[in-house]
N, C-alpha and C. Protein backbone atom coordinates (compact mmCIF):
# COMPACT_ATOMS: atom_id res chain seq x y z
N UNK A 1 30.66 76.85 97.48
CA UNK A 1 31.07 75.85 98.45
C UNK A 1 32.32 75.12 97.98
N UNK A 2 32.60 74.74 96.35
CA UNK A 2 33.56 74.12 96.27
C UNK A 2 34.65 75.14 96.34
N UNK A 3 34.45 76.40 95.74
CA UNK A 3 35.54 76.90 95.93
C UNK A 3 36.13 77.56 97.09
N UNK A 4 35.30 77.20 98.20
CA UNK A 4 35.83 77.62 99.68
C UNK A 4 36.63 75.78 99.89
N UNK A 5 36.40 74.69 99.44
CA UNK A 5 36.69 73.58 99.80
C UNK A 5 38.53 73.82 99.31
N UNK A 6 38.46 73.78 97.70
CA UNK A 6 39.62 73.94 97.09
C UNK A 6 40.92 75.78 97.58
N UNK A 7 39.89 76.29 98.23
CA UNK A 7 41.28 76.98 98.97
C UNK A 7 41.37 76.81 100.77
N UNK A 8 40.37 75.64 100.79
CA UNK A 8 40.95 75.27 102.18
C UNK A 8 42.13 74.17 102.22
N UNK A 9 41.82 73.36 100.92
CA UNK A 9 43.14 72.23 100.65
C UNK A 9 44.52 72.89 100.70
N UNK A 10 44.40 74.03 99.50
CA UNK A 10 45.47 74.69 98.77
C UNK A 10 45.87 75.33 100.36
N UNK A 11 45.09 75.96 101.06
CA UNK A 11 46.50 76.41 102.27
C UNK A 11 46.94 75.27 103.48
N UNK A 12 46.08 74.23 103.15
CA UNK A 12 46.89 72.79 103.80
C UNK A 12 47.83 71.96 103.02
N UNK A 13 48.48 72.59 102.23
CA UNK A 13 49.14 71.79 101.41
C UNK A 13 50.64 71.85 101.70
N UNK A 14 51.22 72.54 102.65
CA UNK A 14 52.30 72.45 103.19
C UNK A 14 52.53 71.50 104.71
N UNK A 15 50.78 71.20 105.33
CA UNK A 15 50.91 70.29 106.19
C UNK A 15 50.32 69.06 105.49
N UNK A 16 51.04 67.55 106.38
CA UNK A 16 50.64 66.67 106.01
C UNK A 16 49.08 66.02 107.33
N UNK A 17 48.19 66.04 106.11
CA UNK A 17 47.31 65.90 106.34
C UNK A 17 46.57 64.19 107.34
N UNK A 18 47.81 63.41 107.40
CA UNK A 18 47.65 62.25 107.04
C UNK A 18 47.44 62.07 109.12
N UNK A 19 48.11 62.63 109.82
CA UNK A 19 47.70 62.67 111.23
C UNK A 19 46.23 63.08 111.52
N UNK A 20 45.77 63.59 110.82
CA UNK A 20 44.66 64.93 111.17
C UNK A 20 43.34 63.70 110.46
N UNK A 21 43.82 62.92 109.23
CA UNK A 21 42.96 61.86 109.04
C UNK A 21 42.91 60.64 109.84
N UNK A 22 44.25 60.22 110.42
CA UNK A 22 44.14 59.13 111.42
C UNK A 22 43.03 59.52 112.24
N UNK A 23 43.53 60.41 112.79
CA UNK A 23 42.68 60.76 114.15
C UNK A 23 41.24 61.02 113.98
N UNK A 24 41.02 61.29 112.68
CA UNK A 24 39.46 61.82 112.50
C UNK A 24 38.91 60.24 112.76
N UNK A 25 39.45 58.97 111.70
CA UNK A 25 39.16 57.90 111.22
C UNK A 25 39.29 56.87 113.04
N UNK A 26 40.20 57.07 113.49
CA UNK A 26 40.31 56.27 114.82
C UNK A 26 38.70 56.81 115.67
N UNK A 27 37.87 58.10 115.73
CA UNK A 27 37.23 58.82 116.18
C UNK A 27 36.14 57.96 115.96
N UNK A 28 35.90 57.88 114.37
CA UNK A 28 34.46 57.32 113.50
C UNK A 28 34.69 55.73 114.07
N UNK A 29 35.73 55.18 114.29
CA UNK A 29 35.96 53.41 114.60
C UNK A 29 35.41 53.38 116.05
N UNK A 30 35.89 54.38 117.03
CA UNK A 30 35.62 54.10 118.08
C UNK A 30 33.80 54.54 118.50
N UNK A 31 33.48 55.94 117.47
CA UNK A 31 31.93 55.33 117.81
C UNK A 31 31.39 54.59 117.14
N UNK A 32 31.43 54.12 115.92
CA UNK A 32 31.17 52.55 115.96
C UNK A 32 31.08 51.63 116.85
N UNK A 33 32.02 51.38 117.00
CA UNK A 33 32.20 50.74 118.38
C UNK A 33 30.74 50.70 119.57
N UNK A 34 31.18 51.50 119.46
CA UNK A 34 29.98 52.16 120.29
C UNK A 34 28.83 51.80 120.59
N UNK A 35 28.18 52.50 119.40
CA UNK A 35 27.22 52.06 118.70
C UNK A 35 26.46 50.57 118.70
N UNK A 36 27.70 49.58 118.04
CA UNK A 36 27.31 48.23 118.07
C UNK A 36 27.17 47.67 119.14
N UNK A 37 27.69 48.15 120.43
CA UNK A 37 27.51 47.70 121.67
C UNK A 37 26.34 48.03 122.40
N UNK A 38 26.02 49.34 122.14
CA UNK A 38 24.91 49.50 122.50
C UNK A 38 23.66 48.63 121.67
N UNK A 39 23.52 48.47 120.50
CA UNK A 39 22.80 48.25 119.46
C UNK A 39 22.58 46.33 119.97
N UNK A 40 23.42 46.20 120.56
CA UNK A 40 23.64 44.44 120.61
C UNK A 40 23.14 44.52 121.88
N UNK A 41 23.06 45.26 123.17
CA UNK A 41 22.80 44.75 124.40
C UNK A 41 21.15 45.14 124.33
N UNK A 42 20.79 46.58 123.52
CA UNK A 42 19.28 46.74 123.82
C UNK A 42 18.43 45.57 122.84
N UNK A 43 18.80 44.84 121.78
CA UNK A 43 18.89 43.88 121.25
C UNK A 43 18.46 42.65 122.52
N UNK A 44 19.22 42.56 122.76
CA UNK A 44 19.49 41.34 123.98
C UNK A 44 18.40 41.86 125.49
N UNK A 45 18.30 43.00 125.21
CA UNK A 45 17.58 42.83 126.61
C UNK A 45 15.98 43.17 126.03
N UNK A 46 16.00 43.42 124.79
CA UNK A 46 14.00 43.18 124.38
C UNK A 46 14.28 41.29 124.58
N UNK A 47 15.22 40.86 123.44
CA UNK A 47 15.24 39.33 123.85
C UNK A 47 14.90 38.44 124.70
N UNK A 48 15.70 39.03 126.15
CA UNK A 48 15.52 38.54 127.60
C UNK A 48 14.46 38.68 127.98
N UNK A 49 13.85 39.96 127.50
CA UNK A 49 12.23 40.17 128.21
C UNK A 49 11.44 39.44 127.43
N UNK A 50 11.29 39.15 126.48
CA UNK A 50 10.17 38.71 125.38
C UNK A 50 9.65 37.11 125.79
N UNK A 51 8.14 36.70 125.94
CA UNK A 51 7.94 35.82 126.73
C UNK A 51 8.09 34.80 125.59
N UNK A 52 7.84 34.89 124.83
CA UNK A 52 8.47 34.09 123.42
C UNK A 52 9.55 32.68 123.32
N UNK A 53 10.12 33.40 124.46
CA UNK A 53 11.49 33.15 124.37
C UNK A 53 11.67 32.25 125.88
N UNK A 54 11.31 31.04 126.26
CA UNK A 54 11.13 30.69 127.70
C UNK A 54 12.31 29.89 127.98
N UNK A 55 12.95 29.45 127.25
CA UNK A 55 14.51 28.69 127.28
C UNK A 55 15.67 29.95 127.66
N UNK A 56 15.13 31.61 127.10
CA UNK A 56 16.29 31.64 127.69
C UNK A 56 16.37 32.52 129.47
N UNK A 57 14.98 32.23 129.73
CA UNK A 57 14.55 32.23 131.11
C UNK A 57 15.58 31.25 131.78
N UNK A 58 14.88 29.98 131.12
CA UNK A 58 15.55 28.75 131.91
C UNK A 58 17.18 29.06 131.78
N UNK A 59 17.54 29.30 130.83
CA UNK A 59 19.48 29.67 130.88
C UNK A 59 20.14 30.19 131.61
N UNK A 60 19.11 31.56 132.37
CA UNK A 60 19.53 32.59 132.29
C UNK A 60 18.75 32.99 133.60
N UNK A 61 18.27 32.14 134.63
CA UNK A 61 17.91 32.71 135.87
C UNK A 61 18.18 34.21 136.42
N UNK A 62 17.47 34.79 136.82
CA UNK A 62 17.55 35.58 137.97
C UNK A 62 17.79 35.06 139.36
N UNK A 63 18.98 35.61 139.64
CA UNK A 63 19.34 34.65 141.33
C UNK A 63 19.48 36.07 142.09
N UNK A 64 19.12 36.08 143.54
CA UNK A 64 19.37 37.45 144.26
C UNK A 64 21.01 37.31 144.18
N UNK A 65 21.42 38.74 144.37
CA UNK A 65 22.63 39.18 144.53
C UNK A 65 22.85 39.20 146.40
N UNK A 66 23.85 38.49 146.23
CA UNK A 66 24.25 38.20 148.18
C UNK A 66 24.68 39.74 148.55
């Protein structure tokens, strides 16, 4: 395995590698991203449901949509 690693470098060594890492690294940020958003709203909506929690009923009405 390493030595399939070290002659995959050795025939990238005339390109610069440094685009090919942006783009990998912008990839991993944006599902992050992601991730935490999702991770924060299903978060927030056990929250909202949980009877525990009756203040944030009161905050946070349900009103019909016109």
């Amino acid at each position: 395995m390493a030595a399939f690693a070290n002659r995959a470098l050795a025939s990238l060594g005339g390109i610069d590698v440094t685009n090919i890492v942006n783009a990998i690294v912008d990839l991993m940020i944006e599902r992050a991203k992601q991730e935490l958003t999702i991770a924060f709203f299903n978060r927030f909506k056990k929250y909202a449901e949980d009877p525990r929690h009756p203040e944030f009923i009161i905050l946070f009405q349900r009103q019909p949509m016109c």
